[in-house]
Protein backbone atom coordinates (compact mmCIF):
# COMPACT_ATOMS: atom_id res chain seq x y z
CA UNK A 1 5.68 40.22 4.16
CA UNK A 2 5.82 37.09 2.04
CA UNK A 3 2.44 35.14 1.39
CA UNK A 4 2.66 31.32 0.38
CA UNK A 5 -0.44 30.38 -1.37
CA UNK A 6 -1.71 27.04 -0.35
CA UNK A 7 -1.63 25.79 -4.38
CA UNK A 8 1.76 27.08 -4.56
CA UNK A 9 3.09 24.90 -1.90
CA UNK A 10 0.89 21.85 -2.46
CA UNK A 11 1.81 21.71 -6.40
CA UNK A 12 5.74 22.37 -5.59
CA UNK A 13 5.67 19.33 -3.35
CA UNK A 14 3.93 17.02 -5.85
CA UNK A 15 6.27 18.18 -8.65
CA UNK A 16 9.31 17.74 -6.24
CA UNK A 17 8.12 14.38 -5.28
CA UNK A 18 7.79 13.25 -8.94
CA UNK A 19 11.04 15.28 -10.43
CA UNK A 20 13.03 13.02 -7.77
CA UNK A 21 11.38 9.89 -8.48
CA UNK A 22 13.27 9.83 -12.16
CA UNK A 23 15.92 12.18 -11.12
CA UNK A 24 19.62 11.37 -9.40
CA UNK A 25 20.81 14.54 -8.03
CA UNK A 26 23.78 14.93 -10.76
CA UNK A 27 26.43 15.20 -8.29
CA UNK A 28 25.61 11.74 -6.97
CA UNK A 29 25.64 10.56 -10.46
CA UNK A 30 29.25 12.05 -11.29
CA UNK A 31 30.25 10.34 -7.76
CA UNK A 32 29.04 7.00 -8.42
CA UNK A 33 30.56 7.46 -12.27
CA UNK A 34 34.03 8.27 -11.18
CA UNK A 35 33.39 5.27 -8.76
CA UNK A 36 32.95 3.12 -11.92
CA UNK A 37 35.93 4.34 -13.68
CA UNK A 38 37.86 3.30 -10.80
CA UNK A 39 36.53 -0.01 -9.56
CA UNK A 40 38.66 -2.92 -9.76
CA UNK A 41 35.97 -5.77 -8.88
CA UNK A 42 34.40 -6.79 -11.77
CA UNK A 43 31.10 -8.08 -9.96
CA UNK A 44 31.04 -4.47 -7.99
CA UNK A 45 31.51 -3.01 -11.57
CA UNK A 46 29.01 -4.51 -13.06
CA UNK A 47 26.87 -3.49 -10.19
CA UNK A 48 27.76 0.31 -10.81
CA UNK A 49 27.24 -0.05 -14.24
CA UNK A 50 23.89 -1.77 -14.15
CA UNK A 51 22.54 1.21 -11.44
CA UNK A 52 24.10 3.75 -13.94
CA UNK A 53 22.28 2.45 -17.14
CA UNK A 54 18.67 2.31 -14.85
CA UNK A 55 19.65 6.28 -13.86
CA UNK A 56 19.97 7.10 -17.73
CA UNK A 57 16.77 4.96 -18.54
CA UNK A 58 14.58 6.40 -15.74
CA UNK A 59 15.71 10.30 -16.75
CA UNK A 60 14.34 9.46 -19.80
CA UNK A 61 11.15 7.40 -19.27
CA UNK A 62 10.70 9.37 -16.21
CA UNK A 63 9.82 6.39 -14.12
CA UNK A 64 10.96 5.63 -10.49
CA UNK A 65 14.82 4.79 -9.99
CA UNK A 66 13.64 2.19 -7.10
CA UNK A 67 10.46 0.30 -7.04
CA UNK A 68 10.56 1.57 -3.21
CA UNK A 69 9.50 4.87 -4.47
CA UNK A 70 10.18 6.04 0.20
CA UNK A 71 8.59 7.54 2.55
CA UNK A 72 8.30 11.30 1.83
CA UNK A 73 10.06 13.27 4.37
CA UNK A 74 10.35 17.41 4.21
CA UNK A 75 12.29 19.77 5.85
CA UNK A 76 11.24 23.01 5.84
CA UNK A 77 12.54 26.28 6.89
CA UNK A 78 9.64 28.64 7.44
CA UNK A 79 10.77 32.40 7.75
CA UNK A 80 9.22 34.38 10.48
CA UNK A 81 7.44 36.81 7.94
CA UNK A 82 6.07 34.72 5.69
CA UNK A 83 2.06 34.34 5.97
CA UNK A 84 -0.05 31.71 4.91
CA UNK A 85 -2.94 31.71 2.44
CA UNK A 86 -4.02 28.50 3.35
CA UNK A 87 -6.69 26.96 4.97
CA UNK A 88 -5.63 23.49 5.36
CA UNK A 89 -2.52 22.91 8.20
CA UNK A 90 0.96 22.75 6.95
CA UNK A 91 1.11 18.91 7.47
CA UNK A 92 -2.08 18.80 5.79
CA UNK A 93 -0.76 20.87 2.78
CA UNK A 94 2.31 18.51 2.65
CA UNK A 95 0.63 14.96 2.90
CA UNK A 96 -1.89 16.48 -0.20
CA UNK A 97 1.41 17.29 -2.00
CA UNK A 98 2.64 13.52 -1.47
CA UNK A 99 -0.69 12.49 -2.61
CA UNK A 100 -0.74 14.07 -5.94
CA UNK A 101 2.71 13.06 -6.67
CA UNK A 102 2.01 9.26 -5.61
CA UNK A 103 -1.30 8.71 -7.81
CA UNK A 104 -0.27 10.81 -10.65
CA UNK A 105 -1.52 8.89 -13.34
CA UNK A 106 1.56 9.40 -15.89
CA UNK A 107 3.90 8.04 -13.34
CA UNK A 108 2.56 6.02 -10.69
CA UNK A 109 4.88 6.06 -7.10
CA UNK A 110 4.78 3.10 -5.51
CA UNK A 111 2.55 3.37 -1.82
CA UNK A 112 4.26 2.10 0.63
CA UNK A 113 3.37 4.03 3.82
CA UNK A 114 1.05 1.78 6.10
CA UNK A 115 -1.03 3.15 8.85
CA UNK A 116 -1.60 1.25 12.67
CA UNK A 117 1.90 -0.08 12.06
CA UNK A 118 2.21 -1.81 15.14
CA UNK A 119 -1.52 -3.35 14.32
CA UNK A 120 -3.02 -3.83 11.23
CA UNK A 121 -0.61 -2.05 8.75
CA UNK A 122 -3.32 -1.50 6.60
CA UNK A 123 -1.51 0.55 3.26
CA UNK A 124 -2.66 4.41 3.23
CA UNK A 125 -2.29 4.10 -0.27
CA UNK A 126 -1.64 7.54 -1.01
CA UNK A 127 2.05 7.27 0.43
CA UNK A 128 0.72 9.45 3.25
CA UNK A 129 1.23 11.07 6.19
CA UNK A 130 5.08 12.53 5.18
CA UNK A 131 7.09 12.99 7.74
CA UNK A 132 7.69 16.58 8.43
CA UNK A 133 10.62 18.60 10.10
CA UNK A 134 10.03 22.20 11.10
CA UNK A 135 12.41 25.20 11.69
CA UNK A 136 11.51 28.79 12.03
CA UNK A 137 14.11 31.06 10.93
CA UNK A 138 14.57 35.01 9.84
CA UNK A 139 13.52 36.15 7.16
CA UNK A 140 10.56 36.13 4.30
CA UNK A 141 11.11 32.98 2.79
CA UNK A 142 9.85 29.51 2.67
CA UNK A 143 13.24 26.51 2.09
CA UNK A 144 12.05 23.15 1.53
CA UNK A 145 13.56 20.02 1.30
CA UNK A 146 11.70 17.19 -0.33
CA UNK A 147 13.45 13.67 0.03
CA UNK A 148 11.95 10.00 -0.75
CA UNK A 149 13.70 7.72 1.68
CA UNK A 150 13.58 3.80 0.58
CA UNK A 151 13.32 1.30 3.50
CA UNK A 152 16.31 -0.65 3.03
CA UNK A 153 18.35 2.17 3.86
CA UNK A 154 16.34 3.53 6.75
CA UNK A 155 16.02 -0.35 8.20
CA UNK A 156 19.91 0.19 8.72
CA UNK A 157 19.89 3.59 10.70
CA UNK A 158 21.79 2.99 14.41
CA UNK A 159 22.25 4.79 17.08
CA UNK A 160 24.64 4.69 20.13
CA UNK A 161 24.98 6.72 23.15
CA UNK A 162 29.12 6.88 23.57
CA UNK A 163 31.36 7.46 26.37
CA UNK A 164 32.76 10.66 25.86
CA UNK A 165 36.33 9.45 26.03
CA UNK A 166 35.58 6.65 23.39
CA UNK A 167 36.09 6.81 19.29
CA UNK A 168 33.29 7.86 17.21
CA UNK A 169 35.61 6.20 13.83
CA UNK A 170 36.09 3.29 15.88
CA UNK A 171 32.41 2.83 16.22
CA UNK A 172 31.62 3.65 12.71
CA UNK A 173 33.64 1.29 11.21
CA UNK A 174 32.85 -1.60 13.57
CA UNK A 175 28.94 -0.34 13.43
CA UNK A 176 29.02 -0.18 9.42
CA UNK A 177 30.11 -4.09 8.02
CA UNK A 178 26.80 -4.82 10.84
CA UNK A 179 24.35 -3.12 8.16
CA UNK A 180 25.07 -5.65 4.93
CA UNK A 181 24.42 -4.51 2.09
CA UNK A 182 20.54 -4.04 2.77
CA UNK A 183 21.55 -0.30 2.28
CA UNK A 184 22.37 -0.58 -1.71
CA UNK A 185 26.07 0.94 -1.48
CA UNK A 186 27.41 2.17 -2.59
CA UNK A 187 25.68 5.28 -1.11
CA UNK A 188 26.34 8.20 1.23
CA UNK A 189 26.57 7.86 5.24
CA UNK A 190 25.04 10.94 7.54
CA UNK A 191 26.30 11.15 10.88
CA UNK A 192 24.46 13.52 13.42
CA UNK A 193 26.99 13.84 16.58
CA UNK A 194 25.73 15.18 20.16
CA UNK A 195 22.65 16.99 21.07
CA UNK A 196 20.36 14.39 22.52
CA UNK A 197 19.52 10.92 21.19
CA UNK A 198 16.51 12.49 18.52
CA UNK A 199 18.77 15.58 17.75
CA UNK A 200 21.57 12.90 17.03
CA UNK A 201 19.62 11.28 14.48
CA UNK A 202 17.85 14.52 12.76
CA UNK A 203 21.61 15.94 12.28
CA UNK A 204 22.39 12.30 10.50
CA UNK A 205 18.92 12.57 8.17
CA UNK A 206 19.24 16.21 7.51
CA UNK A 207 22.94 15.58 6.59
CA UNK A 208 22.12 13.48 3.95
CA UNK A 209 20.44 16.03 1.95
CA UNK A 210 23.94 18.30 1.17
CA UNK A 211 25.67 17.57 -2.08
CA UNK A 212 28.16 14.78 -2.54
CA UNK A 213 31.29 17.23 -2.34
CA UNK A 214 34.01 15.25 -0.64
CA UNK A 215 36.08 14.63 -3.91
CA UNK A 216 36.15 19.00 -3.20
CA UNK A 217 37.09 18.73 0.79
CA UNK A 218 40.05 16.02 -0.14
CA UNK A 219 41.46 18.27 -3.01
CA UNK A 220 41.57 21.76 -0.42
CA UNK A 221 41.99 19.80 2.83
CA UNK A 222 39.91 20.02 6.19
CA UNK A 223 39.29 23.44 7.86
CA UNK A 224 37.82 21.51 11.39
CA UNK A 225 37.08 18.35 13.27
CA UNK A 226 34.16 17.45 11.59
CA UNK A 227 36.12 17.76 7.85
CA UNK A 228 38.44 15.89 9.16
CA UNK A 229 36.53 13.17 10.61
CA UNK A 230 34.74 13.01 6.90
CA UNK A 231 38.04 12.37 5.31
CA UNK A 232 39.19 9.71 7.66
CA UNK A 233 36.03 8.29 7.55
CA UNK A 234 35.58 8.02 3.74
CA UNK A 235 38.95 6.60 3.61
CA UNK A 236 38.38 3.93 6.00
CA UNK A 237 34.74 2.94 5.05
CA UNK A 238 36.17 2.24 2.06
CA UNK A 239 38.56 0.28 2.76
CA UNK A 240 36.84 -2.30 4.41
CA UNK A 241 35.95 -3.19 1.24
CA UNK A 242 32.47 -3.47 1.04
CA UNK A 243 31.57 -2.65 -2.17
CA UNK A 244 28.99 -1.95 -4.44
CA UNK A 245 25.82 -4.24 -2.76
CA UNK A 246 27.92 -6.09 -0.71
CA UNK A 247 29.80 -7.89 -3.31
CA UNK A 248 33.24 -6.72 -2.38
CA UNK A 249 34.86 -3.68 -4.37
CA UNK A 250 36.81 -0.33 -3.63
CA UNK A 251 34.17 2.00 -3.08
CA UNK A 252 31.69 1.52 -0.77
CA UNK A 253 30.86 5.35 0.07
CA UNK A 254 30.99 8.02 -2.37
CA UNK A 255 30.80 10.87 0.39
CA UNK A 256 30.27 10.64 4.44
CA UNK A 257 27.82 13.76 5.63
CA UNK A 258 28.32 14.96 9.37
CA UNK A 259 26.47 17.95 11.25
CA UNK A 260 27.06 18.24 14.69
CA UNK A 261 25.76 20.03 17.89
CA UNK A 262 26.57 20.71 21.55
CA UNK A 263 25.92 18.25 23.83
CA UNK A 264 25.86 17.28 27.82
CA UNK A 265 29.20 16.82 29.07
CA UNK A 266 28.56 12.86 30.35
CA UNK A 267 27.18 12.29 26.64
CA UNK A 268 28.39 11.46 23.24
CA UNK A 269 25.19 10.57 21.31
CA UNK A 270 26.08 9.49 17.61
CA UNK A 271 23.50 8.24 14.81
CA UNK A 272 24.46 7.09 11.32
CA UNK A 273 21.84 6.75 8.49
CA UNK A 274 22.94 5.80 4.60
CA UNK A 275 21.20 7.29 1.65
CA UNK A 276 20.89 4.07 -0.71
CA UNK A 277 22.13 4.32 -4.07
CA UNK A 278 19.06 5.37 -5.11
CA UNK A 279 19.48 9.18 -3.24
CA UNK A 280 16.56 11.20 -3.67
CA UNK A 281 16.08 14.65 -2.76
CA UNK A 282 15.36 17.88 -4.36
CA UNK A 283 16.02 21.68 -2.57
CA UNK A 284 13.55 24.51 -3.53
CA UNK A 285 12.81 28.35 -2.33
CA UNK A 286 8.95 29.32 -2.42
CA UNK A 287 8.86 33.46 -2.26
CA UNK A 288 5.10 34.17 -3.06
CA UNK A 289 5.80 34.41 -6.71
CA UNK A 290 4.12 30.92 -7.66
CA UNK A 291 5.27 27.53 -7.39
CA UNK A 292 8.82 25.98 -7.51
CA UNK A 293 10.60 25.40 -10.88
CA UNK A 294 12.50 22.66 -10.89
CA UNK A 295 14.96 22.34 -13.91
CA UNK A 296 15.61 18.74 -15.59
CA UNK A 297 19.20 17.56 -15.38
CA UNK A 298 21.31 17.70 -18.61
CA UNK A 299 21.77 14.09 -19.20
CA UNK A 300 24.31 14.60 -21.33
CA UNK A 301 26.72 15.12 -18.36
CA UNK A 302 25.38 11.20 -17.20
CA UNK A 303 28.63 8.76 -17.81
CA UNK A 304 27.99 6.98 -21.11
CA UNK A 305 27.72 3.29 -19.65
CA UNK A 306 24.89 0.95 -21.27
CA UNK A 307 24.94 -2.04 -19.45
CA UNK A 308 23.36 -4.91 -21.53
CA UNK A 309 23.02 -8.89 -20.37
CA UNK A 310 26.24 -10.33 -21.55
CA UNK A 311 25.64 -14.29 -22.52
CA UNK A 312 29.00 -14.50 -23.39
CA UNK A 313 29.91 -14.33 -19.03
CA UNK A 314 26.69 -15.79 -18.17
CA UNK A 315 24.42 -18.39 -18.09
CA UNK A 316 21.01 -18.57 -19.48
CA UNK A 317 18.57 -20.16 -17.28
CA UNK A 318 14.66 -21.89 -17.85
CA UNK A 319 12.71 -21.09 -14.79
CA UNK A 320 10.06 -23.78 -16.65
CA UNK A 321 12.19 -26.60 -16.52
CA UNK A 322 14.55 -25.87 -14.10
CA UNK A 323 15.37 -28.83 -11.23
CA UNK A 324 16.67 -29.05 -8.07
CA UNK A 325 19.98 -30.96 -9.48
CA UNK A 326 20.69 -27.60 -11.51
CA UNK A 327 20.50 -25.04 -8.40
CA UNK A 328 22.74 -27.48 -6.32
CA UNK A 329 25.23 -27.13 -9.37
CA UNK A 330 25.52 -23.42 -10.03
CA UNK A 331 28.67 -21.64 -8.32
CA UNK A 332 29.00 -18.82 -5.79
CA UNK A 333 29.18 -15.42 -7.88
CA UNK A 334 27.91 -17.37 -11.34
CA UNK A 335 26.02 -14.82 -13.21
CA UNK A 336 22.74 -16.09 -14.77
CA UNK A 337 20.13 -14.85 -17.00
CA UNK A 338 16.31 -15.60 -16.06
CA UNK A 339 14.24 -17.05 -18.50
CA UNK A 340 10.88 -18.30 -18.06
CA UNK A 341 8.05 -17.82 -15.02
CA UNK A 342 8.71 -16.87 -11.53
CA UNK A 343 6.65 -15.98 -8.46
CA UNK A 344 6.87 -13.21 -6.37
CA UNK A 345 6.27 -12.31 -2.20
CA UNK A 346 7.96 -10.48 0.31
CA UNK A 347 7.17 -9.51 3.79
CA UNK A 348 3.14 -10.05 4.36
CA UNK A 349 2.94 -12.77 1.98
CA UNK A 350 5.52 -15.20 3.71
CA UNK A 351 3.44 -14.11 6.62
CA UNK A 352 0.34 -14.92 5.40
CA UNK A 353 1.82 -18.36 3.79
CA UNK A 354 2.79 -19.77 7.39
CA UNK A 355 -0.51 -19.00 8.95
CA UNK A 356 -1.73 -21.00 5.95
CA UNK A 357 0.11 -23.87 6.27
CA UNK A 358 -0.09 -24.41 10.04
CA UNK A 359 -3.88 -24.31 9.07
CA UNK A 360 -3.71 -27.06 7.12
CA UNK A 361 -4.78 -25.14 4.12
CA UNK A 362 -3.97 -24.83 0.48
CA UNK A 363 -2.07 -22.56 -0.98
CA UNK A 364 -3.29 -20.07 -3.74
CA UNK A 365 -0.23 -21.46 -5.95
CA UNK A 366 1.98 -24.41 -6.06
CA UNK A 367 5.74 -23.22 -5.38
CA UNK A 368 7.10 -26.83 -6.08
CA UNK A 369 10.18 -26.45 -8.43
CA UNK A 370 9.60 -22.34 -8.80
CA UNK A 371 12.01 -19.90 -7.70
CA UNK A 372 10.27 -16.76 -5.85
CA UNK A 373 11.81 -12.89 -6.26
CA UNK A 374 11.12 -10.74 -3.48
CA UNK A 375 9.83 -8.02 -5.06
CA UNK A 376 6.95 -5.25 -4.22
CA UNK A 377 6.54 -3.79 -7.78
CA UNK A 378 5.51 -0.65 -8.86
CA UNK A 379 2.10 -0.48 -11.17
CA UNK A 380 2.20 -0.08 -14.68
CA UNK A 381 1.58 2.22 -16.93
CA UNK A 382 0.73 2.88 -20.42
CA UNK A 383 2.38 -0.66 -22.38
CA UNK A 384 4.05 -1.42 -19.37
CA UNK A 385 4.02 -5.24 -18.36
CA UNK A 386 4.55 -3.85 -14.66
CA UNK A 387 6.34 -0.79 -13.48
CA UNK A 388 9.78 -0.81 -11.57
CA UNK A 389 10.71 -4.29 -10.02
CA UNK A 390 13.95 -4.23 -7.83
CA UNK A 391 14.75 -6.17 -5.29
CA UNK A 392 13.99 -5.80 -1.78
CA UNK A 393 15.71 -6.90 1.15
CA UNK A 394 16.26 -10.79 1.14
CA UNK A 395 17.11 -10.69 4.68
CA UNK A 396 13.66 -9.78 6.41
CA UNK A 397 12.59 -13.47 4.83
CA UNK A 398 15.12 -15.17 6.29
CA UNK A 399 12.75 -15.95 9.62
CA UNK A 400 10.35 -18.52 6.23
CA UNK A 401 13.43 -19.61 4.77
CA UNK A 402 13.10 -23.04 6.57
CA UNK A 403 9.71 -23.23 6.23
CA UNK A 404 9.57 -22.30 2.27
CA UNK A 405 12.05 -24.67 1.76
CA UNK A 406 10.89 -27.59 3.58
CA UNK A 407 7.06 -27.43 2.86
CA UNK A 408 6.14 -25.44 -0.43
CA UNK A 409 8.83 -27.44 -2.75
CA UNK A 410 10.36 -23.68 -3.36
CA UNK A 411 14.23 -24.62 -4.65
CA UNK A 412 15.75 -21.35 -5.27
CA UNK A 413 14.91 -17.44 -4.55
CA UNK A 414 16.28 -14.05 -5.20
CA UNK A 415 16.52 -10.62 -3.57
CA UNK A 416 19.18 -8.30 -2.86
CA UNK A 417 22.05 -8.44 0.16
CA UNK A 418 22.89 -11.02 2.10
CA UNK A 419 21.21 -13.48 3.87
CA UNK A 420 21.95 -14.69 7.67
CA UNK A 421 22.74 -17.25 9.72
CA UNK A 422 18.97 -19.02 9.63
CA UNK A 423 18.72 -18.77 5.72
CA UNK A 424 21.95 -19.72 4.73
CA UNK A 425 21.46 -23.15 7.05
CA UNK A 426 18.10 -23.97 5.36
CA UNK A 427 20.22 -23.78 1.46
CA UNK A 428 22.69 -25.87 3.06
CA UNK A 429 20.29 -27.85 4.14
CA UNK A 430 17.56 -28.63 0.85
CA UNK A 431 20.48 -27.60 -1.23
CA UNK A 432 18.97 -24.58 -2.36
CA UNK A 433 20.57 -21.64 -3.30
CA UNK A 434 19.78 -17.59 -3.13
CA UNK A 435 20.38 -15.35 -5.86
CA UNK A 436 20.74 -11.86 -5.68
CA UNK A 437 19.96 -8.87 -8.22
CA UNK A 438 21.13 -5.44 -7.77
CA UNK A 439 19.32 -2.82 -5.72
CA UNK A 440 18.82 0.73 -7.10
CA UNK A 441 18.33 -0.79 -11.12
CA UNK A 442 14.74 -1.44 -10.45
CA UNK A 443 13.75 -0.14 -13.84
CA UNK A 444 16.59 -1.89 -16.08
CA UNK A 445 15.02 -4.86 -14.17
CA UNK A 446 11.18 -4.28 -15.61
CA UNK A 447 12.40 -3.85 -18.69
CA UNK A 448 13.36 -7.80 -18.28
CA UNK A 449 9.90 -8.50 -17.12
CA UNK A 450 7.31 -9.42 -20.18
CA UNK A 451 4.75 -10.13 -18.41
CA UNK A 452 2.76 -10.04 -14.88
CA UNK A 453 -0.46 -10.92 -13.15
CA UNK A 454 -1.70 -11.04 -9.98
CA UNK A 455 -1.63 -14.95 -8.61
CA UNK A 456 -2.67 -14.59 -4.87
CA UNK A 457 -3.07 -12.36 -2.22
CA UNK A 458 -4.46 -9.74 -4.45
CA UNK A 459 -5.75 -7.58 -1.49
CA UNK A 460 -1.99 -7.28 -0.35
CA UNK A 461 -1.54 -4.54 -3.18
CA UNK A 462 1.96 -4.62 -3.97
CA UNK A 463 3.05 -7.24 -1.74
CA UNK A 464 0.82 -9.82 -3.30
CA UNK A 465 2.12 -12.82 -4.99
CA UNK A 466 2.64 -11.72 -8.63
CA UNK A 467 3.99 -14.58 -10.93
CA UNK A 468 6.66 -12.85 -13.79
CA UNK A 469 7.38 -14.09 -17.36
CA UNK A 470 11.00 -12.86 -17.40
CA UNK A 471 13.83 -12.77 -20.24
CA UNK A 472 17.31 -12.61 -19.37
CA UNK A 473 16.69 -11.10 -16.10
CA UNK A 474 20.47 -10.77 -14.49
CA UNK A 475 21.23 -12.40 -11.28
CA UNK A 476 24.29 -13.03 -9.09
CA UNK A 477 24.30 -16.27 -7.61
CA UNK A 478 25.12 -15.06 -4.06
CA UNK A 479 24.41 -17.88 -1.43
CA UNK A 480 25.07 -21.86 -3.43
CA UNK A 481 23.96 -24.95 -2.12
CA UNK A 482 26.82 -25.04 0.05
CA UNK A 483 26.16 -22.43 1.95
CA UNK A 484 28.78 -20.23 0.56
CA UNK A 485 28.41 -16.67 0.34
CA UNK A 486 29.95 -13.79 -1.80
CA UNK A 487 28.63 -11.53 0.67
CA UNK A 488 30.89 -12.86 3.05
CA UNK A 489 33.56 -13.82 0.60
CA UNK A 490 33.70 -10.39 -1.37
CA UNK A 491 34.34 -8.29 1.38
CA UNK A 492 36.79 -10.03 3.09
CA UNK A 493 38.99 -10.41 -0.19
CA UNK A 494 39.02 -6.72 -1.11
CA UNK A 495 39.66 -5.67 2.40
CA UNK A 496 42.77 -7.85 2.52
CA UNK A 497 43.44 -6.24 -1.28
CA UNK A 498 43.24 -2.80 0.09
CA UNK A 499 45.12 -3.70 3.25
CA UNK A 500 44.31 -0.73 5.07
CA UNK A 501 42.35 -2.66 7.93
CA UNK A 502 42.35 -6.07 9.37
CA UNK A 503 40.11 -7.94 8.23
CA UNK A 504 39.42 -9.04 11.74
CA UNK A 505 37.79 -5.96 12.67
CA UNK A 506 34.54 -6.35 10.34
């Protein structure tokens, strides 16, 4: 009989939690480089190429790929003769795992877990509880699967409950151009099909922790259903022309996952959840012989792209002197390159800023003329100005668009993915305009950043308002002061290029 020391176990989940934090699993990474060979749009290529550089740069500084360093989530497989030397529970084991890895001092994880969430959402700031998935099986081993899953992607998980008779492609690809680009493709898609509506979206999570292997299925063809609904669905995904973040491209997906399970005969559940582009997870065996090894990637097998800010292509920017005439005039897809100060705030802030203002009271800083990045940064460490600083979801601020347009003198802001209906009215509107930077290079991004401090809201942790001294930070400009937007643009011209779908359907 097998004994798992409590150490063992803790330790292997810390060191998990930290080895994928700076790691891309290396199959993703040859995925997403053969992607780049291959990809025709030059603003989805430049995407690729800036996500590929931040892999190389994180491997090396071992810092986080994302500044959304995800919730942890574990599956384990506990064999049925392995014993415990333990005295704390096995969730209590995991969330101390998640703990070390998330404070550890020579690379910080970002805490983003927050407790009471539909109440105070008051940050754990450990990263914990994990979420934890349980399976007894035979034998005298311990499997464990350690995975940090970034909001963005999870915020786009759906779920239907199909007719039996109807088409699980057809929903996918009218279901999938409904998730933006708040995802970061291009990424992988699990699909979980039958059960019951909770086994339905376990089978899509779990899914999303195989290898990226599809390149292997298309070259020796499909065995069963499921293979063959993974080829027909890669092919079509793709062709709607989605791209890499939205912007319109040929590769939206570089594999679709599917597990399936029986289900009632009146029922067809079906879930789909994307991995982002910045996949994390990490598969280990614990045996009683000590705690997991995990072996370093050979970056030598990474694809030799160094993305650098080209100001040749693009347009250098003063945030300091910048006026409202100058955002009006800049161009849907323009690249620019940030110079100067900006402010930061994202979801709690823009919260806290309306209550303020209907108050009647001042503000802790004066947004007239600034441009705001919606950002929840990572700390720093050692002669760091701040740690990893990507982009989070612009659309979740689209409900204070109006209101940051029209009352704090705000003329311009950035995030990543598009922005909706609401938003895109209030640039029309104050002639405004949104720019977006790409998801998944959050430490390429940092290394733009020269310095930060804390300006307001300092008891928000990582959502307070920062303001940035940036140089040549990259940005698309992705909504102008028209109200036109690539996100809508780009995808509809690739799909027609492809011309495998109308591009009705999306």
């Amino acid at each position: 009989m097998t004994t798992i020391k409590q150490e063992d176990f803790i330790q292997s989940i810390a060191d998990a939690f930290q080895y994928i934090s700076y790691y891309h699993p290396l199959d993703y990474i040859k995925a997403l480089g053969a992607a780049y060979e291959r990809e025709q749009s030059p603003a989805a290529r430049d995407a690729i190429a800036q996500i590929l550089t931040n892999s190389r740069l994180c491997a090396e500084g071992r810092r986080p790929i994302c500044q959304d360093t995800g919730i942890a989530v574990l599956f384990l497989k506990i064999g049925m003769d392995v014993r415990w030397d333990a005295t704390l529970s096995v969730q209590e084991m995991c969330d101390e795992g998640v703990r070390r890895a998330y404070n550890d001092p020579d690379n910080k994880l970002r805490a983003s877990v927050l407790l009471d969430p539909a109440g105070a959402r008051k940050n754990s700031r450990d990263n914990t509880p994990a979420v934890v998935h349980y399976e007894l099986v035979p034998g005298h081993h311990l499997e464990v699967i350690c995975a940090a899953k970034g909001g963005g992607s999870e915020n786009k998980s759906k779920f239907y409950a199909l007719n039996p008779s109807d088409s699980i492609v057809d929903w996918v690809l009218k279901t999938v151009p409904t998730m933006g680009a708040g995802w970061c493709p291009p990424g992988i898609l699990g699909i979980g099909i039958g059960g019951t509506p909770e086994k339905a979206m376990l089978l899509a999570k779990e899914s999303l922790m195989a290898p990226v292997d599809i390149h292997e299925l298309m070259a020796r063809g499909a065995s069963n259903r499921v293979e063959e609904l993974r080829l027909e669905l890669y092919d079509k995904v793709n062709a709607l022309g989605i791209g890499a973040q939205g912007l319109g491209g040929l590769t939206t997906v570089l594999d679709v996952k599917i597990l399936d399970y029986p289900t009632h005969a009146a029922s067809l559940p079906v879930a789909m959840i994307p991995n982002c582009a910045a996949t994390r997870h990490v598969h280990f065996h614990l045996d009683g012989s000590g705690p997991a090894v995990l072996t370093p990637p050979d970056l030598e097998q990474w694809p030799k792209v160094n993305w650098m800010p080209n100001t040749q292509t693009s347009t250098r920017v003063n945030l300091d002197t910048l006026t409202p005439a100058e955002v009006a005039a800049w161009k849907p897809g323009q690249t620019l390159l940030l110079n100067g100060r900006m402010l930061t705030g994202r979801d709690a802030a823009h919260q806290r800023i309306q209550d303020m203002l209907a108050r009647g009271e001042k503000l802790p800083v004066d947004f007239s003329n600034r441009v705001i990045y919606y950002v929840g940064p990572v700390d720093p460490v050692r002669d760091e100005a701040v740690g990893p600083a990507g982009p989070t979801t612009a659309t979740r601020m689209d409900k204070f668009t109006e209101m940051m347009l029209a009352q704090t003198g705000l003329i311009s802001m950035v995030g990543k993915a598009e922005r909706g209906p609401a938003a895109i009215a209030a640039i029309r509107k104050h002639r405004s305009a949104y720019l977006m930077a790409v998801g998944g290079a959050a430490y390429l991004v940092a290394k733009a950043i020269r310095t930060a401090k804390v300006v307001g809201f300092a008891d928000l942790g990582m959502e307070a308002i920062y303001e940035f001294e940036v140089k040549d930070m990259p940005v698309t400009v992705a909504v102008d002061s028209t109200g036109t937007s690539v996100h809508d643009t780009g995808p509809k011209e690739w799909q027609a290029r492809i011309g495998k779908i109308p591009v009705t359907l999306a």
